[in-house]
C-alpha atoms as a PDB file:
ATOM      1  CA  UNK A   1      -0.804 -27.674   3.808  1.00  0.00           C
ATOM      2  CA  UNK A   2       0.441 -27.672   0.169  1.00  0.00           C
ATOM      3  CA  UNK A   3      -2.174 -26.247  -2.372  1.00  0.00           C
ATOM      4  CA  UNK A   4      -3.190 -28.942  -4.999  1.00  0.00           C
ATOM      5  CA  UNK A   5      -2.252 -27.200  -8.660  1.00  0.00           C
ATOM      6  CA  UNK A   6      -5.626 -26.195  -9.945  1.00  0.00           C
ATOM      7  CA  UNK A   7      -5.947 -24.245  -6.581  1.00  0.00           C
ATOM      8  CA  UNK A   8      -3.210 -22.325  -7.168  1.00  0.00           C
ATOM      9  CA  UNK A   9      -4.415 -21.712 -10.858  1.00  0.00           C
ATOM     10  CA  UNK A  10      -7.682 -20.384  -9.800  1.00  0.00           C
ATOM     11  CA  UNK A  11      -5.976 -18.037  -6.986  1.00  0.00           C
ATOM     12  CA  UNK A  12      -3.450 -17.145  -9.137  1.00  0.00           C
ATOM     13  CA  UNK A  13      -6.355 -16.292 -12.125  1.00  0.00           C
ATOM     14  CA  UNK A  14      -7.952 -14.532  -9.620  1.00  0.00           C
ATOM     15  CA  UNK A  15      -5.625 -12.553  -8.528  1.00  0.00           C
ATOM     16  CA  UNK A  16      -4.467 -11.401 -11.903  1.00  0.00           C
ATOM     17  CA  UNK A  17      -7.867 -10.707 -13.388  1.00  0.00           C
ATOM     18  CA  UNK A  18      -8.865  -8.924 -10.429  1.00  0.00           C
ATOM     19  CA  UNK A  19      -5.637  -6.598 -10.137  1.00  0.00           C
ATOM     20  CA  UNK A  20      -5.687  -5.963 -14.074  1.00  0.00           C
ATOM     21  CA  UNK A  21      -9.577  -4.880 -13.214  1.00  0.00           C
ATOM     22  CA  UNK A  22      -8.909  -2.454 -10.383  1.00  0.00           C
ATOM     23  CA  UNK A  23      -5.519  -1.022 -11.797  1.00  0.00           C
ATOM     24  CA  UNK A  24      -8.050   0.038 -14.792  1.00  0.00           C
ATOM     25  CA  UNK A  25     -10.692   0.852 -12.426  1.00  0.00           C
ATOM     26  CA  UNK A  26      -8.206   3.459 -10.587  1.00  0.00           C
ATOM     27  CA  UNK A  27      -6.509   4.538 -13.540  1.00  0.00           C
ATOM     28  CA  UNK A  28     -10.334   5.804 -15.056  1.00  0.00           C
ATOM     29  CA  UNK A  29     -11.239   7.261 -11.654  1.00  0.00           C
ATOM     30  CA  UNK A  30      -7.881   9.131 -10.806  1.00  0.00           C
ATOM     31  CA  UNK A  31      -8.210  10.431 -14.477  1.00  0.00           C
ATOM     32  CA  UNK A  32     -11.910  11.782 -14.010  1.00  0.00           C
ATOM     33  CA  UNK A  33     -10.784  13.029 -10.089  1.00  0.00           C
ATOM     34  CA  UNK A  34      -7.592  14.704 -11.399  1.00  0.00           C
ATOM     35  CA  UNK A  35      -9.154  16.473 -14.308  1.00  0.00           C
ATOM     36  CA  UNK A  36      -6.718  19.376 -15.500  1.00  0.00           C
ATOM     37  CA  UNK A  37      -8.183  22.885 -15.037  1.00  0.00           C
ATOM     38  CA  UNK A  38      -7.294  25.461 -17.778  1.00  0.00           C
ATOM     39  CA  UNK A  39      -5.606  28.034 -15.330  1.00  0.00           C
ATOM     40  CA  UNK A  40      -2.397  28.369 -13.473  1.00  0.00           C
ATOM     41  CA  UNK A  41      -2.776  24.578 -11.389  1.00  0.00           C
ATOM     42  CA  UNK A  42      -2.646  23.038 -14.534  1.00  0.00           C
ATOM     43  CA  UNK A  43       0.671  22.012 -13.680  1.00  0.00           C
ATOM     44  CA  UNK A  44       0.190  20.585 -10.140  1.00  0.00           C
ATOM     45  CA  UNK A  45      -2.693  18.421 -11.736  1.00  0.00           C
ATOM     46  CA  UNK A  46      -0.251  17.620 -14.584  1.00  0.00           C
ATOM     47  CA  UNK A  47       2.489  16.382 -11.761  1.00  0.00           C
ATOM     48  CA  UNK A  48      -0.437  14.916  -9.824  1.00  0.00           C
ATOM     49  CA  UNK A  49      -1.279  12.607 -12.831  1.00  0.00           C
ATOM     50  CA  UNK A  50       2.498  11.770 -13.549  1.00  0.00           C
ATOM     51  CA  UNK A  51       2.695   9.968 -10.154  1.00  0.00           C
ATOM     52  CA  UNK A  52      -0.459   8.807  -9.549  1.00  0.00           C
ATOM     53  CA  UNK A  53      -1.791   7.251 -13.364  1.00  0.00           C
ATOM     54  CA  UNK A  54      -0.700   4.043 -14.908  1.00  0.00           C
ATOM     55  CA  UNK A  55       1.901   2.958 -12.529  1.00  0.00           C
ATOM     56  CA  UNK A  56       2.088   0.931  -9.468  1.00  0.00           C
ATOM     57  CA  UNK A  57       0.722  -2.639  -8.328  1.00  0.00           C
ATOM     58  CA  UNK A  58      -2.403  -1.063  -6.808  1.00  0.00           C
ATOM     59  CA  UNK A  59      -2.096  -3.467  -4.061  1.00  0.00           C
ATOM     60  CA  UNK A  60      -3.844  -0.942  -1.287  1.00  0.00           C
ATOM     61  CA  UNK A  61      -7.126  -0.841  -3.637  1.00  0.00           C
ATOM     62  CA  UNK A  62      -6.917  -4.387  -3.896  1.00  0.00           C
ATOM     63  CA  UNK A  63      -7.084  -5.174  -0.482  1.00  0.00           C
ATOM     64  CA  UNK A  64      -9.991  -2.900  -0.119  1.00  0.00           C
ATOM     65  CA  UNK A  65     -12.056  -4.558  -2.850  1.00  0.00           C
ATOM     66  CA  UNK A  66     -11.220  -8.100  -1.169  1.00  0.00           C
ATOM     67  CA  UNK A  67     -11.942  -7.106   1.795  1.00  0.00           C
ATOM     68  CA  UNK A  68     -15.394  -5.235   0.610  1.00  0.00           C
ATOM     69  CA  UNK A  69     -15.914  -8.531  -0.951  1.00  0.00           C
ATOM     70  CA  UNK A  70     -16.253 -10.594   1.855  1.00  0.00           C
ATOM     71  CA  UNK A  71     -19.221  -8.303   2.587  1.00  0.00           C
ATOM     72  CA  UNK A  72     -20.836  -8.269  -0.689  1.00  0.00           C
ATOM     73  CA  UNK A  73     -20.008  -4.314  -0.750  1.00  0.00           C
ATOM     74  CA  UNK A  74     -21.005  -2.194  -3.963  1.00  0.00           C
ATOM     75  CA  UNK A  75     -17.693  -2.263  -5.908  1.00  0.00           C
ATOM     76  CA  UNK A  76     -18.049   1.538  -6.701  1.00  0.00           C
ATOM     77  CA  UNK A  77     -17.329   2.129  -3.295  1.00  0.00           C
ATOM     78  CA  UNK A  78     -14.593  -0.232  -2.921  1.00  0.00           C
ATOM     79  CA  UNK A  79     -13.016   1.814  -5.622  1.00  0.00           C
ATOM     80  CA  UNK A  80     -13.331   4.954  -4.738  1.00  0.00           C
ATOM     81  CA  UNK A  81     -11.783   3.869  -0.965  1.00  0.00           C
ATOM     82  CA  UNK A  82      -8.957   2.660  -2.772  1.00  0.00           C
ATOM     83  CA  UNK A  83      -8.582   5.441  -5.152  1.00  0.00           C
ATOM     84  CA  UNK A  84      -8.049   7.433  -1.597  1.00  0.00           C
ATOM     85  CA  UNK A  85      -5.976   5.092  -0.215  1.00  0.00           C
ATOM     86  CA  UNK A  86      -3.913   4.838  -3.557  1.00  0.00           C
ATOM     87  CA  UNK A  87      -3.737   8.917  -3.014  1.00  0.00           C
ATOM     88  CA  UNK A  88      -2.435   9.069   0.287  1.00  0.00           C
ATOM     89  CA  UNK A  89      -0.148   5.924  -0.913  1.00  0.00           C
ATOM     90  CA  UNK A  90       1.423   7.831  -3.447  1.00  0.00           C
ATOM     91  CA  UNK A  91       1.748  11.497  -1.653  1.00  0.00           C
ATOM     92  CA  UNK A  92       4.256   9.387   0.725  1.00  0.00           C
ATOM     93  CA  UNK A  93       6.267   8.107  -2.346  1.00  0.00           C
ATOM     94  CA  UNK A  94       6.423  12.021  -3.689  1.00  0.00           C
ATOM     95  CA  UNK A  95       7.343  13.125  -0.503  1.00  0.00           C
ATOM     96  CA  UNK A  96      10.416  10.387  -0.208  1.00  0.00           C
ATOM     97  CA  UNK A  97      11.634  10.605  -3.454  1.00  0.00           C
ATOM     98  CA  UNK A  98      12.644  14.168  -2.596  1.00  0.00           C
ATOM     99  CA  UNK A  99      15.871  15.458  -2.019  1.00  0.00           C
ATOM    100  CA  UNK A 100      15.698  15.793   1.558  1.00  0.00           C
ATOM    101  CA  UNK A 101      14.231  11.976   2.199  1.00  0.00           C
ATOM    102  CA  UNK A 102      15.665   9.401   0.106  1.00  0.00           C
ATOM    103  CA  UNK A 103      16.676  11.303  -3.106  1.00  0.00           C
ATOM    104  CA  UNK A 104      15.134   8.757  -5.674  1.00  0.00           C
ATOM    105  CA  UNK A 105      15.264   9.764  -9.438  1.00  0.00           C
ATOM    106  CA  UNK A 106      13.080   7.286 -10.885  1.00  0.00           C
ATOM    107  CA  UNK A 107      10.058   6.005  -9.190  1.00  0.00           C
ATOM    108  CA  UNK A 108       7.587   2.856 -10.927  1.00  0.00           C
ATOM    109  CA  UNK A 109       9.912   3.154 -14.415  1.00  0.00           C
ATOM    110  CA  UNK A 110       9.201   6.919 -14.449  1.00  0.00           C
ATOM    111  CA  UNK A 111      11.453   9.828 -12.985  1.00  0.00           C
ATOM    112  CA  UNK A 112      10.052  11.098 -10.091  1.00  0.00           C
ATOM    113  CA  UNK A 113       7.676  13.805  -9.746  1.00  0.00           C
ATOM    114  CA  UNK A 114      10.856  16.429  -8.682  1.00  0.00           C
ATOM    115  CA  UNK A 115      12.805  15.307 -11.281  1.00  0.00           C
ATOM    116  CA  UNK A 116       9.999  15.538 -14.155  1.00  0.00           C
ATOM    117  CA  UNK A 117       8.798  19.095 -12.640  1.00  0.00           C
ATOM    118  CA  UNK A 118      10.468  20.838 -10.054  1.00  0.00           C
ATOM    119  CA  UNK A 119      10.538  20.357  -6.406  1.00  0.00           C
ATOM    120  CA  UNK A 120       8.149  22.711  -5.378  1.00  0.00           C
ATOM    121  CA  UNK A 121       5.324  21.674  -7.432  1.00  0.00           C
ATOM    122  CA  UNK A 122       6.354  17.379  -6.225  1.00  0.00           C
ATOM    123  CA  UNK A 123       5.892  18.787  -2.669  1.00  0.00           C
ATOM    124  CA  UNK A 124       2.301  20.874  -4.060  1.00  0.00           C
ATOM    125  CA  UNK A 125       1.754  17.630  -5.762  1.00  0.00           C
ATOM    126  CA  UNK A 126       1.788  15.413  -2.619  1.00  0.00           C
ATOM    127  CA  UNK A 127       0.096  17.821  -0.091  1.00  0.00           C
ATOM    128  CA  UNK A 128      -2.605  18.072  -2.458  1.00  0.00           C
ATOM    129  CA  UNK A 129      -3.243  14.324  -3.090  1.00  0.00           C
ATOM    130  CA  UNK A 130      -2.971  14.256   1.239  1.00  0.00           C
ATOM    131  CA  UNK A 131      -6.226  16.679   0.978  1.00  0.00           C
ATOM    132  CA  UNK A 132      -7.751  15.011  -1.550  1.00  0.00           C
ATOM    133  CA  UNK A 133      -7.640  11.325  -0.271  1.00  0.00           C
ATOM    134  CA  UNK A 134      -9.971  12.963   2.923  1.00  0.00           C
ATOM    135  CA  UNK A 135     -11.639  14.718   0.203  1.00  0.00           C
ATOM    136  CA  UNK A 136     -12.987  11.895  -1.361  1.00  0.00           C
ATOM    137  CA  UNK A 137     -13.555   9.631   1.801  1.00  0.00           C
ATOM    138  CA  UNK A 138     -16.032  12.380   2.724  1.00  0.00           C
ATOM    139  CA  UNK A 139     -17.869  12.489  -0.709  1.00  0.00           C
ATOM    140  CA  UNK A 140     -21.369  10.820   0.071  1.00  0.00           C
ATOM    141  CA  UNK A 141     -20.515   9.037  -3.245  1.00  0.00           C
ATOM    142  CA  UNK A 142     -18.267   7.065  -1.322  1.00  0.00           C
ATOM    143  CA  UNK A 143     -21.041   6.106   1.424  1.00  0.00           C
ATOM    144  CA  UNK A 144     -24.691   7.346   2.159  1.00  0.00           C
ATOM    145  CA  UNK A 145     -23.746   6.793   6.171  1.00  0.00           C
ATOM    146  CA  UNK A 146     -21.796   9.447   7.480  1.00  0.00           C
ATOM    147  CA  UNK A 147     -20.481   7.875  10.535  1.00  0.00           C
ATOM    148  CA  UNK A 148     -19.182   5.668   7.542  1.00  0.00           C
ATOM    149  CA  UNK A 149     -17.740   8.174   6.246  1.00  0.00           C
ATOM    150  CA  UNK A 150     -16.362   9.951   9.474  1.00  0.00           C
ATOM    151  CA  UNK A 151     -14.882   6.604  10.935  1.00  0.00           C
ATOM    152  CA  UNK A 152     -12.763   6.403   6.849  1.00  0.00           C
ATOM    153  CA  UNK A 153     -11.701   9.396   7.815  1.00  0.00           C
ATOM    154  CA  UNK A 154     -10.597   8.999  11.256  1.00  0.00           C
ATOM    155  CA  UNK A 155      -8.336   5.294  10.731  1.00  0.00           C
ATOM    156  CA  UNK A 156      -7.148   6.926   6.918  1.00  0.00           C
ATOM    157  CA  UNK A 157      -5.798   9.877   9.385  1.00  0.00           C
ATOM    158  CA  UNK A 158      -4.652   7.538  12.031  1.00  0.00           C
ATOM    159  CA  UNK A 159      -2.942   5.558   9.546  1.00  0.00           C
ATOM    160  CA  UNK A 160      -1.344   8.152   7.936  1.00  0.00           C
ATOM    161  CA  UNK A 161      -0.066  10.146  10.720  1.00  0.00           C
ATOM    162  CA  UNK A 162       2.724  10.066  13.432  1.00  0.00           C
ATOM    163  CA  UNK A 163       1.423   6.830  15.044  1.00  0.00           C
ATOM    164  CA  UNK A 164       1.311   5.283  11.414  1.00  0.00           C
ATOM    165  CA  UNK A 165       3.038   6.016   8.357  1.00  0.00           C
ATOM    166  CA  UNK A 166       4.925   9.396   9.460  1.00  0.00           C
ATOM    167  CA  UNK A 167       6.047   8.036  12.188  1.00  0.00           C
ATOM    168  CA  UNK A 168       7.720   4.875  10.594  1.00  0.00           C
ATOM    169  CA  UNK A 169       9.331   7.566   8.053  1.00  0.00           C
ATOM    170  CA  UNK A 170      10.554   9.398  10.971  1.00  0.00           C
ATOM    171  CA  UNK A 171      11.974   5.999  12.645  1.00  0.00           C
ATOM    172  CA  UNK A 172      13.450   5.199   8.837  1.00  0.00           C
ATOM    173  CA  UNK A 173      14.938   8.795   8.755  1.00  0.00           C
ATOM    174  CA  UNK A 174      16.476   7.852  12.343  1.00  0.00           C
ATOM    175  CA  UNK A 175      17.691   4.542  11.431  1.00  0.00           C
ATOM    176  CA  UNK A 176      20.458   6.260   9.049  1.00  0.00           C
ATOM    177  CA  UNK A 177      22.651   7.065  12.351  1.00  0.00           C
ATOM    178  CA  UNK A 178      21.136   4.463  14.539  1.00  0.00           C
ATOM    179  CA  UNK A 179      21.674   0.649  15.274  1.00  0.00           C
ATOM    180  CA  UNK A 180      18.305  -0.830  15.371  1.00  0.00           C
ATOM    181  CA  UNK A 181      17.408  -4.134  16.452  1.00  0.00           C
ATOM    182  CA  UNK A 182      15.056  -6.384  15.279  1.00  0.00           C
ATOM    183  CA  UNK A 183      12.255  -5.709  17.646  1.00  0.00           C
ATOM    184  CA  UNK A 184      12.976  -1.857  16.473  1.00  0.00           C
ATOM    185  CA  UNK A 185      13.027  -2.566  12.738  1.00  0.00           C
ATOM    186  CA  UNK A 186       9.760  -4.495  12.614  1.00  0.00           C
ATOM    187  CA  UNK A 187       7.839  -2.117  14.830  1.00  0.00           C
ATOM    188  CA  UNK A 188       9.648   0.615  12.110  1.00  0.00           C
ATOM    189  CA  UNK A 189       7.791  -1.719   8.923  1.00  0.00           C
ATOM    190  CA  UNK A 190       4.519  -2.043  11.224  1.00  0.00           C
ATOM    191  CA  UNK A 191       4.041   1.506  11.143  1.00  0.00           C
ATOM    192  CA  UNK A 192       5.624   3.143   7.721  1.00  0.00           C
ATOM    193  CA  UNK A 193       4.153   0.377   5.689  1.00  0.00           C
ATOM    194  CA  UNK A 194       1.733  -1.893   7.604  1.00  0.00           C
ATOM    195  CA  UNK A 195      -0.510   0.911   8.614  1.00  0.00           C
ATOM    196  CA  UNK A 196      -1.854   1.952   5.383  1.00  0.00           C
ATOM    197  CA  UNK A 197      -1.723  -1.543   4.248  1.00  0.00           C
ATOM    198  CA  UNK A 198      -4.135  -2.325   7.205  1.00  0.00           C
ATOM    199  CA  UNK A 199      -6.193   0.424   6.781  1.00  0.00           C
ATOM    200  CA  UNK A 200      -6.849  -0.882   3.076  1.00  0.00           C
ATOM    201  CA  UNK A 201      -8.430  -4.406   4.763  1.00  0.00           C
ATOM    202  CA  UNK A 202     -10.406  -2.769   7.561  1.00  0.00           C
ATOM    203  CA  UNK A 203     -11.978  -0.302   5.302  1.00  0.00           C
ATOM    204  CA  UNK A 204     -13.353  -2.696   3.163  1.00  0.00           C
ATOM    205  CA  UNK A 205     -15.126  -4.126   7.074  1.00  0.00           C
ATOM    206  CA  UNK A 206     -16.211  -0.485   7.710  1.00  0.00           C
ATOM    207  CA  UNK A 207     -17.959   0.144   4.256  1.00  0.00           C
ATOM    208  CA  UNK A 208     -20.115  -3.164   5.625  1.00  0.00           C
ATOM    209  CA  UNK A 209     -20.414  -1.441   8.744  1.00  0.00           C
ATOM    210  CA  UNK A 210     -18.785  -4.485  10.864  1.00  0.00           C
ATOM    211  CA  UNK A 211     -18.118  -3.299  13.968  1.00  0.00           C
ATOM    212  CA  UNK A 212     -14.673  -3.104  15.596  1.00  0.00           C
ATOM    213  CA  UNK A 213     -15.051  -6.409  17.307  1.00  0.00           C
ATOM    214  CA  UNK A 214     -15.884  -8.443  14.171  1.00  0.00           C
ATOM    215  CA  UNK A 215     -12.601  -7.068  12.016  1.00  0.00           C
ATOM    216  CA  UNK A 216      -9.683  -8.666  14.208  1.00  0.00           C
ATOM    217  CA  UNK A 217      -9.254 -11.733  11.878  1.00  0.00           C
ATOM    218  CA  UNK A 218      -8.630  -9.038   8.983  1.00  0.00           C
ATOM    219  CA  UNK A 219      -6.329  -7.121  11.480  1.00  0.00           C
ATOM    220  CA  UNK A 220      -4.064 -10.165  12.261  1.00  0.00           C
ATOM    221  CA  UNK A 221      -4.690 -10.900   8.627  1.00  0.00           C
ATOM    222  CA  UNK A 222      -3.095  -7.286   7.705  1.00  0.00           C
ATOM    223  CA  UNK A 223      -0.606  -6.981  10.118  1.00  0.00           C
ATOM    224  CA  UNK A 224       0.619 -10.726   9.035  1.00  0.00           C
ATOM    225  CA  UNK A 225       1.474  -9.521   5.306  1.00  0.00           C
ATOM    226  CA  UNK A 226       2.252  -6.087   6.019  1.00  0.00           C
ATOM    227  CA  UNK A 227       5.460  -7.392   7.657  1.00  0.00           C
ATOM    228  CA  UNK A 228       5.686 -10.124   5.261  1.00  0.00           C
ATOM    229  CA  UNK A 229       5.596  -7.601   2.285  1.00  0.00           C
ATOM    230  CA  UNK A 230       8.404  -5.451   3.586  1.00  0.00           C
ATOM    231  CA  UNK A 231      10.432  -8.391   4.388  1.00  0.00           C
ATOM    232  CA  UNK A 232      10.344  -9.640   0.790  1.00  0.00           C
ATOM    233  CA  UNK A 233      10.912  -5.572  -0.079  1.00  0.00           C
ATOM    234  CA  UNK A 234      14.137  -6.300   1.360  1.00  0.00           C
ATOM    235  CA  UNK A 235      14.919  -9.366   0.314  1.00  0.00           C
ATOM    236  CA  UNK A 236      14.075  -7.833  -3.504  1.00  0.00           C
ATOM    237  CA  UNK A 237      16.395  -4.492  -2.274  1.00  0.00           C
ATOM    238  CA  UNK A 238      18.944  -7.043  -2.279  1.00  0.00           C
ATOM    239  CA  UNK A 239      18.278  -9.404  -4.983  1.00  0.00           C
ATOM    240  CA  UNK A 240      15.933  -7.866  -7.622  1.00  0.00           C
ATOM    241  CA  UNK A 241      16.416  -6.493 -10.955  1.00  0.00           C
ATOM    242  CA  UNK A 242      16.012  -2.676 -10.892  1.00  0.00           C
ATOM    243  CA  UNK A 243      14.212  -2.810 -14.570  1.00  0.00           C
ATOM    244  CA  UNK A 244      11.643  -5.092 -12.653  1.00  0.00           C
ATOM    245  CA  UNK A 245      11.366  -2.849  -9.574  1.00  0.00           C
ATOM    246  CA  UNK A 246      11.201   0.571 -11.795  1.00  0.00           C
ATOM    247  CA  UNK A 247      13.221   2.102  -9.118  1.00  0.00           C
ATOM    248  CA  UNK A 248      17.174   2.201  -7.504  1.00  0.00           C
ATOM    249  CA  UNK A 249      17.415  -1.182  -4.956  1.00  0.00           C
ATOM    250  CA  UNK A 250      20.619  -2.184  -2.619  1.00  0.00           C
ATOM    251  CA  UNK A 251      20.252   1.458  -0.789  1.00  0.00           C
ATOM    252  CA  UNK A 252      19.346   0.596   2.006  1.00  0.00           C
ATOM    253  CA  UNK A 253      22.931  -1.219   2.473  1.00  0.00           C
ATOM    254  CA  UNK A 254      24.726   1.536   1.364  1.00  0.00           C
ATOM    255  CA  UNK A 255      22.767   4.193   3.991  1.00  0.00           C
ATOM    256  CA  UNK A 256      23.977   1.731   6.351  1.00  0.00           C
ATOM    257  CA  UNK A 257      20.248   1.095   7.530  1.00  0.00           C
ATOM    258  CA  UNK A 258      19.174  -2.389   9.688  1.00  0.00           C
ATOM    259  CA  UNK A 259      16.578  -4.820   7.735  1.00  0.00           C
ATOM    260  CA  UNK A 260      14.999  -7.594   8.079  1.00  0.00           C
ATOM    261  CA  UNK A 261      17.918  -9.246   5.758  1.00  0.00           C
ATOM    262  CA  UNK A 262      20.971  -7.136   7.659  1.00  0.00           C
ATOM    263  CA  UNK A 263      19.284  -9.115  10.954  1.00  0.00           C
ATOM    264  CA  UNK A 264      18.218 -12.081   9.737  1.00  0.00           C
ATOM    265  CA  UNK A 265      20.099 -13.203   7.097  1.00  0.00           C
ATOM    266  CA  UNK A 266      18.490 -13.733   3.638  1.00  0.00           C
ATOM    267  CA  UNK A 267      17.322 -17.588   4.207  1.00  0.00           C
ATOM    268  CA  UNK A 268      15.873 -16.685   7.502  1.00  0.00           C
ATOM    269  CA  UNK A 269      14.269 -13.862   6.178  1.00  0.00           C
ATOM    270  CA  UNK A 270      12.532 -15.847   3.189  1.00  0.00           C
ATOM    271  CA  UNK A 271      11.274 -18.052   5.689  1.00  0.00           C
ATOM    272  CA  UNK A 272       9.681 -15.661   8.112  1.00  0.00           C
ATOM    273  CA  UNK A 273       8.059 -14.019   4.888  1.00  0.00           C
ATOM    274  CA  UNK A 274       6.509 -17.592   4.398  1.00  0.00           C
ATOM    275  CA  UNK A 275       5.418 -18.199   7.685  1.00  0.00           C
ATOM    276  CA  UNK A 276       4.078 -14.679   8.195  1.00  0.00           C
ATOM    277  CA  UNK A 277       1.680 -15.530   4.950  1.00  0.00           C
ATOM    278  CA  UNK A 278       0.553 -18.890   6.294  1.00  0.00           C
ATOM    279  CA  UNK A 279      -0.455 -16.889   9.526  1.00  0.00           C
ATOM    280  CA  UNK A 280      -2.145 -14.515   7.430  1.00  0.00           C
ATOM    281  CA  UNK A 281      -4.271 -17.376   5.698  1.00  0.00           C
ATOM    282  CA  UNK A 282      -5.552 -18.769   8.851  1.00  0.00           C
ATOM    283  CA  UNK A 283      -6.650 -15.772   9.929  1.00  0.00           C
ATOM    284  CA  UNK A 284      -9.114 -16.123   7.473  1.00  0.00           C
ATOM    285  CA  UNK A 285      -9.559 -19.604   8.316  1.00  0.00           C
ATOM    286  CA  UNK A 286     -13.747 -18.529   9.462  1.00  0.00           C
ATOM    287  CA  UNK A 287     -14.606 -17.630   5.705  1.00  0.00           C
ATOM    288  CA  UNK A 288     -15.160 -19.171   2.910  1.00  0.00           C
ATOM    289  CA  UNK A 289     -14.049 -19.055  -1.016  1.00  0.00           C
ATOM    290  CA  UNK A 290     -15.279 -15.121  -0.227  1.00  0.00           C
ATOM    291  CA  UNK A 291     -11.526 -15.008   1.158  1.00  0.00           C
ATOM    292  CA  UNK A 292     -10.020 -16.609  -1.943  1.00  0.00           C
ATOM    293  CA  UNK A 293      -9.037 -13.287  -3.197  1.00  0.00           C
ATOM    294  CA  UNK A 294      -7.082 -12.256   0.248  1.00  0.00           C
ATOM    295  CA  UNK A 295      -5.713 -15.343   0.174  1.00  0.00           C
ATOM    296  CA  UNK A 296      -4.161 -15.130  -3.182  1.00  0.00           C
ATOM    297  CA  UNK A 297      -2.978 -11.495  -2.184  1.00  0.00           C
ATOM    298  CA  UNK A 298      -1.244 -13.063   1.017  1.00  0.00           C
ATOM    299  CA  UNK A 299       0.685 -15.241  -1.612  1.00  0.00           C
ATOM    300  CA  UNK A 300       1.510 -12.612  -3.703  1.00  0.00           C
ATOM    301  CA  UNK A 301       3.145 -10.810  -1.707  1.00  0.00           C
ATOM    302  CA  UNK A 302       6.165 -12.646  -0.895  1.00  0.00           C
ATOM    303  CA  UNK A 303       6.211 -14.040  -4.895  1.00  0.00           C
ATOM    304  CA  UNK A 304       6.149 -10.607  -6.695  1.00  0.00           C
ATOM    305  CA  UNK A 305       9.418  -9.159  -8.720  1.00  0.00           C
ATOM    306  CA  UNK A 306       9.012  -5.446  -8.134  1.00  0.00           C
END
């Protein structure tokens, strides 16, 4: 159903006012987290900082705030989630940036941490920010409950780890010297990028203490843009402006690698993207203008430049 114009204004208001709020929000609490010491780390916390301070779209935290919204959760704690999730978030971009993953020199319109230290201290930089993601999940600041606490750390690990993030990496490593299919590819997206992305929405649920049973419109919700956000990464790989995107694009083509464009074709793709975000939206179709925000991000996702 087409969105009558002042609709669109408010989400798109929204969304802009809330992601300029959280990206300062994060940007405050990484610098108080990441505080350089005066002794020898100074330099990991300096290459910390680099990658993880003013730079990004801070999607991940947003999610978490929207969801924690639905709830009426403290914002403080929506933050600090999403500062973790933001950490573990940008570990993974450290980590394949280097040499031996995708061998990017310029990462959000910066050079990447290897290039602007060394490659030692980018893989110190990201192991650390792995710790400290759990770190702050288990910080009472972050919840008074500790089975809270214990079940952000258990999904943030199962997210993260070789049935979530790692393993997608692995599968994208693989798909160098391998002809995937689509079924293939989008299981690939579900788990390098989806995962964390639906980790963001349920932990905003878990903060509320909903249980399982009363988060599966927020996991269709997440697994609907989590593909549709790496199908309009590929469509941008292909079309965008690398100025916009702060980062190399069309390499996927040239490692040979299947996407959703390579399979689909770019008009097919754009309209999968779009159907995958009206899916999305009726997920949330059992709340009210609490969801406005998710909804906005849904739209976003497919609309951004970089």
């Amino acid at each position: 159903m087409a969105l009558a114009d002042d609709q669109l204004s408010r989400e798109t208001q929204l969304l802009l006012s809330t992601q300029a709020e959280v990206v300062a929000g994060i940007d405050r609490l990484f610098d108080q987290l990441l505080a350089v010491p005066a002794d020898p780390r100074g330099p990991l916390y300096e290459a910390m900082r680099h990658a993880a301070i003013a730079g990004g779209k801070r999607l991940r935290p947003m999610l978490v705030r929207a969801a924690g919204d639905l709830f009426h959760v403290d914002r403080a704690l929506t933050l600090r989630v999403g500062a973790a999730v933001e950490a573990m978030h940008v570990y993974s971009l450290i980590h394949d940036d280097l040499p031996c993953m995708d061998d990017d020199d310029m990462r959000r319109g910066k050079p990447t941490v290897h290039k602007a230290f060394d490659e030692a201290t980018a893989v110190l930089a990201g192991d650390s920010l792995h710790a400290l993601a759990f770190e702050w999940l288990c910080d009472p600041a972050t919840s008074a409950d500790p089975f809270v606490r214990g079940e952000l750390c258990c999904e943030l690990a199962r997210a993260a780890g070789p049935a979530g993030m790692a393993g997608g990496q692995m599968m994208d490593l693989a798909a160098e010297t391998s002809d995937f299919d689509l079924p293939t590819v989008t299981r690939l997206q579900q788990l390098k990028t989806g995962a964390l992305i639906a980790f963001s929405v349920e932990a905003g649920a878990i903060l509320a203490r909903i249980p399982p049973e009363g988060r599966r419109p927020l996991r269709g919700y997440a697994r609907d843009i989590g593909l549709a956000f790496q199908i309009a990464d590929d469509i941008m790989d292909v079309e965008g402006d690398e100025a916009l995107a702060g980062k190399a694009l069309h390499k996927d083509a040239a490692a040979g690698k299947a996407t959703f464009v390579t399979l689909m074709g770019l008009e097919r793709a754009r309209e999968q993207a779009t159907l995958l975000v009206e899916q999305a939206i009726q997920h949330l179709a059992g709340f009210g203008e609490e969801a406005a925000l998710l909804r906005a991000i849904a739209r976003y996702v497919v609309e951004r430049d970089r």
